[in-house]
PDB file of N, CA and C in Angstrom:
ATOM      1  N   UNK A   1     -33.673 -36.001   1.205  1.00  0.00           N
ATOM      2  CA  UNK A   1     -33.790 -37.278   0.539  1.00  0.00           C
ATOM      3  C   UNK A   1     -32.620 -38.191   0.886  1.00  0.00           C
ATOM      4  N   UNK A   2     -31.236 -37.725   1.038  1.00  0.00           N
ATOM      5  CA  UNK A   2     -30.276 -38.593   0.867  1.00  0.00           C
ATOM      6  C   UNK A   2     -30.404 -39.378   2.603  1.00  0.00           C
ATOM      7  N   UNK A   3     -31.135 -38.129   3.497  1.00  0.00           N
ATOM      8  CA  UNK A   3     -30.933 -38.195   4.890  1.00  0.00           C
ATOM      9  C   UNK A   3     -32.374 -40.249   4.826  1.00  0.00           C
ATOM     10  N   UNK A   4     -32.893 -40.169   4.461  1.00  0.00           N
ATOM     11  CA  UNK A   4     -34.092 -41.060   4.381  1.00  0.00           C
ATOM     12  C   UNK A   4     -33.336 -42.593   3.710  1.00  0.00           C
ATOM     13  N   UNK A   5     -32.905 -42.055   2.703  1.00  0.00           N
ATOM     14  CA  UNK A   5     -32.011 -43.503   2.238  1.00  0.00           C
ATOM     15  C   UNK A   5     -30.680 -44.025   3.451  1.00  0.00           C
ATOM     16  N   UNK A   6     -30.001 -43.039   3.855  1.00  0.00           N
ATOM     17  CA  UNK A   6     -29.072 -43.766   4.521  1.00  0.00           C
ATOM     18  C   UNK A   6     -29.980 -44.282   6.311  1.00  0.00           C
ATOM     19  N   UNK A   7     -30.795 -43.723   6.278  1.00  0.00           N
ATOM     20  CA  UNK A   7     -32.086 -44.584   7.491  1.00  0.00           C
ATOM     21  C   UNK A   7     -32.488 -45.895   6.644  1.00  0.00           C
ATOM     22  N   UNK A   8     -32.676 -45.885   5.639  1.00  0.00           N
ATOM     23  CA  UNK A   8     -32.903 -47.176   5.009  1.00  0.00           C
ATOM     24  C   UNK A   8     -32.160 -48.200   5.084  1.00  0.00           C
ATOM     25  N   UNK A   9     -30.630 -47.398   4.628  1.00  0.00           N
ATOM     26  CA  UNK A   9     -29.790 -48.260   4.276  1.00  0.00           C
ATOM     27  C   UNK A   9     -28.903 -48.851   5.880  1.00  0.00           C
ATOM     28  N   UNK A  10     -29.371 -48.403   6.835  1.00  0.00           N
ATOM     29  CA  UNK A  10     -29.323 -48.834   8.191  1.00  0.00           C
ATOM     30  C   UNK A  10     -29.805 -49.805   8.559  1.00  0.00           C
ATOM     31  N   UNK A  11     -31.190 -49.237   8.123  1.00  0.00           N
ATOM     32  CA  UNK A  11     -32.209 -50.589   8.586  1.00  0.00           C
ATOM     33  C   UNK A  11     -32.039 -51.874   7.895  1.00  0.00           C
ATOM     34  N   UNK A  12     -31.869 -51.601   6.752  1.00  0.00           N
ATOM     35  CA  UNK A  12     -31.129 -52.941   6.037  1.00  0.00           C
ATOM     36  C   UNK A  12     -30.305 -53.858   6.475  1.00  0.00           C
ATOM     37  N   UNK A  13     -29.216 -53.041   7.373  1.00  0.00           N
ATOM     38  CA  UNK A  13     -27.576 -53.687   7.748  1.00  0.00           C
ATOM     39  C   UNK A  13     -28.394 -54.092   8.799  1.00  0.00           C
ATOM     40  N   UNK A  14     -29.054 -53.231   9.725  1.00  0.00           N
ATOM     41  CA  UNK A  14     -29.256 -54.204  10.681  1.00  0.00           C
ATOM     42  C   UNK A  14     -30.035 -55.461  10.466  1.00  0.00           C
ATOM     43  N   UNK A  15     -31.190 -55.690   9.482  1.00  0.00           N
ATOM     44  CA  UNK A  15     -32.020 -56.759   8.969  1.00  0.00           C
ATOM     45  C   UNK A  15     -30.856 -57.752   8.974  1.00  0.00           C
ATOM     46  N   UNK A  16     -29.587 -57.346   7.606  1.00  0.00           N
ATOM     47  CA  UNK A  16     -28.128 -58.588   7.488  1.00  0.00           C
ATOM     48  C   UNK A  16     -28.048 -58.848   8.475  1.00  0.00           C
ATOM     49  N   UNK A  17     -27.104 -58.552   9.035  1.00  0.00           N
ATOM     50  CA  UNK A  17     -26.396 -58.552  10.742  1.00  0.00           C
ATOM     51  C   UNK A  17     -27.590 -59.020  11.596  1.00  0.00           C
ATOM     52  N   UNK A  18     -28.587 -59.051  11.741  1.00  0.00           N
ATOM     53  CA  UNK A  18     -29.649 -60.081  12.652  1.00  0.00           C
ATOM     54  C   UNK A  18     -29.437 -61.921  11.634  1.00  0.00           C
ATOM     55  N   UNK A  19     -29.691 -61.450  10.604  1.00  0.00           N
ATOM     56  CA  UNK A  19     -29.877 -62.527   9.598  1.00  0.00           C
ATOM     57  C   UNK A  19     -28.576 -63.637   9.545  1.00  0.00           C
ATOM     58  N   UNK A  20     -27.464 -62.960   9.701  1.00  0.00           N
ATOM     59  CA  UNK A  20     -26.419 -63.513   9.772  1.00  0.00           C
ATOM     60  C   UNK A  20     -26.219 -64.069  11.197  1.00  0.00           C
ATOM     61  N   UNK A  21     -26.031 -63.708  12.013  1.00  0.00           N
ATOM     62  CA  UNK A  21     -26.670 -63.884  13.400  1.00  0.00           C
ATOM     63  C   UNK A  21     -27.425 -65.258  13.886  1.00  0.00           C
ATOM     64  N   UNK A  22     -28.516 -65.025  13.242  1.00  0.00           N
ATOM     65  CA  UNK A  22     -29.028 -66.436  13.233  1.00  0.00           C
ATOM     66  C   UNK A  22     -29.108 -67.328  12.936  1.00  0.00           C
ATOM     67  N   UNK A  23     -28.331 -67.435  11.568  1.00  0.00           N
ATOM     68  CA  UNK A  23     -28.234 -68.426  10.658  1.00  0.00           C
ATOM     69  C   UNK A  23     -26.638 -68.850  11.017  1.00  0.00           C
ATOM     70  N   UNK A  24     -25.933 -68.433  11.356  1.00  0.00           N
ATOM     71  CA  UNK A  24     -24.762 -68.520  11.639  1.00  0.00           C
ATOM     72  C   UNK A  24     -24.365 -68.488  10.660  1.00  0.00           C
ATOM     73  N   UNK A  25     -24.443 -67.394   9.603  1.00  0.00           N
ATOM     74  CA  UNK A  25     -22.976 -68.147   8.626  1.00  0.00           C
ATOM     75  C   UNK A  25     -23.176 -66.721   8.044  1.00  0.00           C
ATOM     76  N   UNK A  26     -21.801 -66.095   7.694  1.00  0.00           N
ATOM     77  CA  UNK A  26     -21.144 -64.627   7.212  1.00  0.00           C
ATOM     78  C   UNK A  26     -19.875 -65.157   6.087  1.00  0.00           C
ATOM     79  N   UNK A  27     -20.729 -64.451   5.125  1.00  0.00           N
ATOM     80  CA  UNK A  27     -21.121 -64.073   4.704  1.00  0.00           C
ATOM     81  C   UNK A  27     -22.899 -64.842   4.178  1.00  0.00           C
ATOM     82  N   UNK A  28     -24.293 -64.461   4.195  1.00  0.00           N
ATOM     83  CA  UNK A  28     -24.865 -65.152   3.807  1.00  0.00           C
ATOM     84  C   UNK A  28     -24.708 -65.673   2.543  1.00  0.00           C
ATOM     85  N   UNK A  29     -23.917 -65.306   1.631  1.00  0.00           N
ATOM     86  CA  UNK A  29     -24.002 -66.480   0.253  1.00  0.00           C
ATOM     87  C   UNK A  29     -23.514 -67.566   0.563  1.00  0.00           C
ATOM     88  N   UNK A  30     -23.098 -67.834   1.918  1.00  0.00           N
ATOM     89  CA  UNK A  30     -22.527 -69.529   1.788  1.00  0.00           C
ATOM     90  C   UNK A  30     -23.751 -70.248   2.029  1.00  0.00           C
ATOM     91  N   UNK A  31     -24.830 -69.689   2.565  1.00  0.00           N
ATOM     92  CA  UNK A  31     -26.173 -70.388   2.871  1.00  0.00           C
ATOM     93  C   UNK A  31     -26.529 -71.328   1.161  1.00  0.00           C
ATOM     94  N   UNK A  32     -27.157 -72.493   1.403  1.00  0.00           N
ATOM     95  CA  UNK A  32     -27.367 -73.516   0.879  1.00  0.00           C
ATOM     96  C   UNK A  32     -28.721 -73.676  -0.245  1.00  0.00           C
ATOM     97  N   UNK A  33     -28.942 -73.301  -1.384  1.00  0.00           N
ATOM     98  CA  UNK A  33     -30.227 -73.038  -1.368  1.00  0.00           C
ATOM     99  C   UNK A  33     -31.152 -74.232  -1.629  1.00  0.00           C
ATOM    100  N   UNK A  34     -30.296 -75.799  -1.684  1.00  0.00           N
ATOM    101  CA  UNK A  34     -31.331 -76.674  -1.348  1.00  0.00           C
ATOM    102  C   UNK A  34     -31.769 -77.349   0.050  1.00  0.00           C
ATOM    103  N   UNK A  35     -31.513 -76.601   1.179  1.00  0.00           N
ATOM    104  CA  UNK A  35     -31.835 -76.659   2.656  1.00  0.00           C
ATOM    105  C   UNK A  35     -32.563 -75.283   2.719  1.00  0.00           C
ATOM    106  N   UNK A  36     -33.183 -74.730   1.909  1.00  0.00           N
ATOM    107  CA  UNK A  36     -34.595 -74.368   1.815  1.00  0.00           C
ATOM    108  C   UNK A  36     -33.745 -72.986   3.238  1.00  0.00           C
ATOM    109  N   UNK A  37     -32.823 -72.623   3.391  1.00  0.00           N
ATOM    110  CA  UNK A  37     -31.845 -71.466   4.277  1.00  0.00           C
ATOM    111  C   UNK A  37     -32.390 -70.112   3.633  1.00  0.00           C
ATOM    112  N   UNK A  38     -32.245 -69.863   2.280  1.00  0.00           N
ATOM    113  CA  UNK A  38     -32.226 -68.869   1.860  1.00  0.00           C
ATOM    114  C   UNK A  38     -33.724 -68.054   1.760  1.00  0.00           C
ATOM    115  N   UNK A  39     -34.682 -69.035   1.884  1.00  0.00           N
ATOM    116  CA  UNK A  39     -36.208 -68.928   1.283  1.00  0.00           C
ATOM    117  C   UNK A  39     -36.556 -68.246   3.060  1.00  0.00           C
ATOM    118  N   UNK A  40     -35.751 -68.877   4.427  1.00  0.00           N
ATOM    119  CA  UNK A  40     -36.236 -68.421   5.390  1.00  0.00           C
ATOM    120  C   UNK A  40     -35.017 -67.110   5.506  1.00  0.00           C
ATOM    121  N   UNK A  41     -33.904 -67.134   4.992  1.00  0.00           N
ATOM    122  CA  UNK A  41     -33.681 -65.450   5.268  1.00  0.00           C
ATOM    123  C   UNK A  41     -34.264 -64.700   4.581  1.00  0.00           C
ATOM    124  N   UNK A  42     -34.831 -64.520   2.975  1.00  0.00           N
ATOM    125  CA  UNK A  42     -35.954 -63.966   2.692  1.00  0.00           C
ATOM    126  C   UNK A  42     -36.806 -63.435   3.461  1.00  0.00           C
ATOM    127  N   UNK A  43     -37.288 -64.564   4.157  1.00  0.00           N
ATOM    128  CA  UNK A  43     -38.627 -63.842   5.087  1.00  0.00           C
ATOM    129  C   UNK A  43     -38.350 -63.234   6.250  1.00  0.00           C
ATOM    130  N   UNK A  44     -37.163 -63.275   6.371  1.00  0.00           N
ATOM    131  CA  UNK A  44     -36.755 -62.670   7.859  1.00  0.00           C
ATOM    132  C   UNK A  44     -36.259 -61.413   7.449  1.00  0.00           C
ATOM    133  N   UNK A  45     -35.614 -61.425   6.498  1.00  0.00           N
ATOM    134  CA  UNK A  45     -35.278 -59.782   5.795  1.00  0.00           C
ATOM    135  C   UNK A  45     -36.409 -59.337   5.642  1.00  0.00           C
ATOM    136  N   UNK A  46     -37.111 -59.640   4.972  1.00  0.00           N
ATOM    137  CA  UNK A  46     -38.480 -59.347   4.208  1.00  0.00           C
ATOM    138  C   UNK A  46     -39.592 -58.808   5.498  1.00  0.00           C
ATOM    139  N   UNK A  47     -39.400 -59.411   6.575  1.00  0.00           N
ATOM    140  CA  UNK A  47     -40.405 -58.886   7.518  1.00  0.00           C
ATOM    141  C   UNK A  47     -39.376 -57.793   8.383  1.00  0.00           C
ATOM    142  N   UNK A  48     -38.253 -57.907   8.391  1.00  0.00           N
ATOM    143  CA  UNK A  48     -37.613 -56.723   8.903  1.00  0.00           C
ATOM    144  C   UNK A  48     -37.653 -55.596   8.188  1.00  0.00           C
ATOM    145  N   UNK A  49     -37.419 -55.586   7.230  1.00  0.00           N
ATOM    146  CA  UNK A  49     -37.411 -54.280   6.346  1.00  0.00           C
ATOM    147  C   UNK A  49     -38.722 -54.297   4.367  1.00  0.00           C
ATOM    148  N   UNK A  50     -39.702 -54.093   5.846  1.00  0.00           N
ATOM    149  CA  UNK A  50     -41.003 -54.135   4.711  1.00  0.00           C
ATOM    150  C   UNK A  50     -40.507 -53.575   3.051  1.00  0.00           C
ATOM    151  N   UNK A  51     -40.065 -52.290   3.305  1.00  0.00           N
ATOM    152  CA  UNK A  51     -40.083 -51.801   1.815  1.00  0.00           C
ATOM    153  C   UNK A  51     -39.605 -52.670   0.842  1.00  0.00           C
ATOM    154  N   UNK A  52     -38.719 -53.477   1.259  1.00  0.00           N
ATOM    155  CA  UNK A  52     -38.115 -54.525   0.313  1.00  0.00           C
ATOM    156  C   UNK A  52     -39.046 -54.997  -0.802  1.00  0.00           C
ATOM    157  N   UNK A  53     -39.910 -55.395   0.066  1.00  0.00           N
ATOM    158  CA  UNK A  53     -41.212 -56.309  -0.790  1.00  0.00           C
ATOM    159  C   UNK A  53     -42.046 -55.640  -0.898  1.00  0.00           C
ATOM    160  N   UNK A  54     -42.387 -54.800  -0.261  1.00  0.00           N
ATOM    161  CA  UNK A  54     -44.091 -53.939  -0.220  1.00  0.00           C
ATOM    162  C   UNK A  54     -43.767 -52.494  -0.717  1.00  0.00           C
ATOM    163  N   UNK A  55     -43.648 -51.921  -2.162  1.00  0.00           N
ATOM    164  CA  UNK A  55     -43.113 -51.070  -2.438  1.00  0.00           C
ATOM    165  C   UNK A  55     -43.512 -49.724  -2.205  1.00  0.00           C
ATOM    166  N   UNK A  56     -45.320 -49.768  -1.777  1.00  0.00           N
ATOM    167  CA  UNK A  56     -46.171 -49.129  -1.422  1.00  0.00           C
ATOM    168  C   UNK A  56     -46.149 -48.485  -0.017  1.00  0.00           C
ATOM    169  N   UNK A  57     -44.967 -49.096   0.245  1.00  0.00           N
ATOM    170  CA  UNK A  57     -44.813 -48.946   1.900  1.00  0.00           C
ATOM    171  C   UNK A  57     -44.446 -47.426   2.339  1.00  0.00           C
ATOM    172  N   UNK A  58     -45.098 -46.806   3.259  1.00  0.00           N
ATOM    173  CA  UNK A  58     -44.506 -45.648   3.569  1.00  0.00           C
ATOM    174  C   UNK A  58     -43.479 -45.328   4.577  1.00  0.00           C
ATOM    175  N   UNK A  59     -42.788 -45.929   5.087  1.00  0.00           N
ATOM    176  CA  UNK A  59     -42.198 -45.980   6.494  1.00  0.00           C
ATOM    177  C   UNK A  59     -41.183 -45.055   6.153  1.00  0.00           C
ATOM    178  N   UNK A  60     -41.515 -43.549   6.652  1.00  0.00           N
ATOM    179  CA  UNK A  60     -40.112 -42.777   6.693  1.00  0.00           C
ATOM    180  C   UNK A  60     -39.390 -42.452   8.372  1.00  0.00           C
ATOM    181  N   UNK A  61     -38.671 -42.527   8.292  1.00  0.00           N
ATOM    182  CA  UNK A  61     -37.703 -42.035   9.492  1.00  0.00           C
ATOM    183  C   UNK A  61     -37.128 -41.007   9.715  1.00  0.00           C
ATOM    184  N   UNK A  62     -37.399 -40.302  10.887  1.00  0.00           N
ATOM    185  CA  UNK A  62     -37.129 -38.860  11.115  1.00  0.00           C
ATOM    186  C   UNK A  62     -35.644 -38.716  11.973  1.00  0.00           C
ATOM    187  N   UNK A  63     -35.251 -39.899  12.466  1.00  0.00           N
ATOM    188  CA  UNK A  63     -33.812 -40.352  13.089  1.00  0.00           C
ATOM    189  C   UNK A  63     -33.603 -41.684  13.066  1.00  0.00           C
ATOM    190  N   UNK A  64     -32.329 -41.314  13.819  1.00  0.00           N
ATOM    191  CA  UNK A  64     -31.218 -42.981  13.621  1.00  0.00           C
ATOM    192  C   UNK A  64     -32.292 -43.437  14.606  1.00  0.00           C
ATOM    193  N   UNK A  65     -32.246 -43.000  15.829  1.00  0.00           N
ATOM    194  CA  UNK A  65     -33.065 -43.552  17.200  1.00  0.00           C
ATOM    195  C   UNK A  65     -34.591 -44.334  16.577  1.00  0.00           C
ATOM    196  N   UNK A  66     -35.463 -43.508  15.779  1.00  0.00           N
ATOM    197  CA  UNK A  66     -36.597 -44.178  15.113  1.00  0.00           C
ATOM    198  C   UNK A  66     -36.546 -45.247  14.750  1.00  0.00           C
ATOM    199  N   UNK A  67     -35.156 -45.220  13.569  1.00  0.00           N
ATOM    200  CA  UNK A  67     -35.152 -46.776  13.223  1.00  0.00           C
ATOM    201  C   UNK A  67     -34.698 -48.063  14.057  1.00  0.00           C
ATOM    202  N   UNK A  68     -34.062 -47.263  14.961  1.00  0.00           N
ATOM    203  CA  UNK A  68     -33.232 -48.563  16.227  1.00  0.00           C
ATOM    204  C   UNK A  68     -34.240 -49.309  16.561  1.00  0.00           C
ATOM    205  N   UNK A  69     -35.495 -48.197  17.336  1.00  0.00           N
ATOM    206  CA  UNK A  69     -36.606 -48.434  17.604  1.00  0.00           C
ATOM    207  C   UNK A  69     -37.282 -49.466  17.279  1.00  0.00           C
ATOM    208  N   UNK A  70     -38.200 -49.108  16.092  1.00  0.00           N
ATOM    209  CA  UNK A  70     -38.533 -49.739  15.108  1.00  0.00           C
ATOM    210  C   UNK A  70     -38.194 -50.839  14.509  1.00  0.00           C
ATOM    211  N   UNK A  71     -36.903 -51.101  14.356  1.00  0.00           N
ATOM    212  CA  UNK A  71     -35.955 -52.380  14.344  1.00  0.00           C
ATOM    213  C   UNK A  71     -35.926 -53.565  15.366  1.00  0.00           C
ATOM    214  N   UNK A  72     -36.175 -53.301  16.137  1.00  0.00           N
ATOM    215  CA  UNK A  72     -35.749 -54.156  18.137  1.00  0.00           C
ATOM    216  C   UNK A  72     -37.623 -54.411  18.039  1.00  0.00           C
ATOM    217  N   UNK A  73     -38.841 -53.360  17.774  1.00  0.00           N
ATOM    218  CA  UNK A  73     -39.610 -53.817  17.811  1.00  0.00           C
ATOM    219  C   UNK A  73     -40.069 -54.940  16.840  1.00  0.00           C
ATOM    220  N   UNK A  74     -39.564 -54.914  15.099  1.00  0.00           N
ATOM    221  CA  UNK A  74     -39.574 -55.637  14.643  1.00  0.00           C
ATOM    222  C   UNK A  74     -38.868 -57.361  14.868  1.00  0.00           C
ATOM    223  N   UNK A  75     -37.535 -57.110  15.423  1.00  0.00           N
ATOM    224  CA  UNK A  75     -36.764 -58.020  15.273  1.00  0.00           C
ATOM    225  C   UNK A  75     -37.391 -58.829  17.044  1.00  0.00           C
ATOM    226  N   UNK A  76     -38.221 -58.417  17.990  1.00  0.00           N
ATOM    227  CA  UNK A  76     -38.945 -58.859  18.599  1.00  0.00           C
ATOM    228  C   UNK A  76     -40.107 -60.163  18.347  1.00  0.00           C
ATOM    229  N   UNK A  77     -40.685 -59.625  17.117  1.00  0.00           N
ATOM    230  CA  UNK A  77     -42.179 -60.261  16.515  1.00  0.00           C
ATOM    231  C   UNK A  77     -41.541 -61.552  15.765  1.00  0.00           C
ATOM    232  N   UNK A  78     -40.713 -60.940  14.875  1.00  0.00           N
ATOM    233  CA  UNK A  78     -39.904 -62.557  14.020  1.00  0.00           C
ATOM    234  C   UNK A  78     -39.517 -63.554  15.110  1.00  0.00           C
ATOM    235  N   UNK A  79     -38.571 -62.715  15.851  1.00  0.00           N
ATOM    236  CA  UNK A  79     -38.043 -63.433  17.237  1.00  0.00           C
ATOM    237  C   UNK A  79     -39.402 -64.449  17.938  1.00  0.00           C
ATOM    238  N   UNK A  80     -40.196 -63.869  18.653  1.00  0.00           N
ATOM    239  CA  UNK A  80     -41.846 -64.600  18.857  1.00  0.00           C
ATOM    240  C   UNK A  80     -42.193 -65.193  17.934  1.00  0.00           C
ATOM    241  N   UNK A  81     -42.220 -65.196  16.519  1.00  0.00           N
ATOM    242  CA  UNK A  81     -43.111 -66.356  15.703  1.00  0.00           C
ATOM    243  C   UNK A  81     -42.104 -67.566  15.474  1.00  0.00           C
ATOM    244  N   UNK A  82     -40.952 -67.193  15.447  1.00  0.00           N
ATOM    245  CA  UNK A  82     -40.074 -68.056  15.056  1.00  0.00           C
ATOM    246  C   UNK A  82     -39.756 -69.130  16.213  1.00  0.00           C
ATOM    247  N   UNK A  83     -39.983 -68.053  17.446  1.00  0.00           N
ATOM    248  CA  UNK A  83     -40.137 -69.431  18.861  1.00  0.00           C
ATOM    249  C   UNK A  83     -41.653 -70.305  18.769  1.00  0.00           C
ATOM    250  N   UNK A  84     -42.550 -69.510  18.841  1.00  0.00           N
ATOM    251  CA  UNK A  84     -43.508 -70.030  18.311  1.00  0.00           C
ATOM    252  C   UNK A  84     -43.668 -71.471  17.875  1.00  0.00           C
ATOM    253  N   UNK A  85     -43.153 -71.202  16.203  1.00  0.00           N
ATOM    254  CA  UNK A  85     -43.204 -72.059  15.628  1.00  0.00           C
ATOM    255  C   UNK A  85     -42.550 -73.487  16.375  1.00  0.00           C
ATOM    256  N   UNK A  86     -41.265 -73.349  16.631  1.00  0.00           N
ATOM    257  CA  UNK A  86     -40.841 -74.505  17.203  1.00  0.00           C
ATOM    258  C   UNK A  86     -41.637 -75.011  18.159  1.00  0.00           C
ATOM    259  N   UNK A  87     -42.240 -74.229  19.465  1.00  0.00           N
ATOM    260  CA  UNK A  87     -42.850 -74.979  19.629  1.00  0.00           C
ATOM    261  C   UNK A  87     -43.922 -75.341  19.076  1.00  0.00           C
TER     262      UNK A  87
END
């Protein structure tokens, strides 16, 4: 059990550390919450690390490597919608 939470708690840091990343600003509480900043790191956390929001979620991890994985494929798709969008 403890081995599954600290895969969690990985995947998390990496979700921050992308999040921060893009937004440019570290710590995220300096983000602004009437420039509508915080509502899109929400969703960028939120689609990086499903369980957050979807409590039903099963995603367990059997290694560090799984979640790297899993992470780079996620942080791929946000990456694509988010170009996307601009254009």
């Amino acid at each position: 059990m403890e081995l599954r939470a600290a895969y969690l708690f990985f995947e998390f840091r990496i979700a921050y550390v992308y999040a921060t990343r893009h937004f440019c600003r570290s710590p995220l509480s300096l983000l602004k919450h009437e420039d509508g900043e915080i509502e899109q790191v929400r969703g960028i956390i939120s689609q990086l690390v499903p369980i957050l929001v979807d409590r039903k979620s099963k995603t367990l991890y059997t290694g560090l490597s799984e979640v790297v994985t899993e992470m780079w494929s996620r942080i791929d798709s946000v990456w694509i919608s988010k170009r996307q969008s601009v254009l």
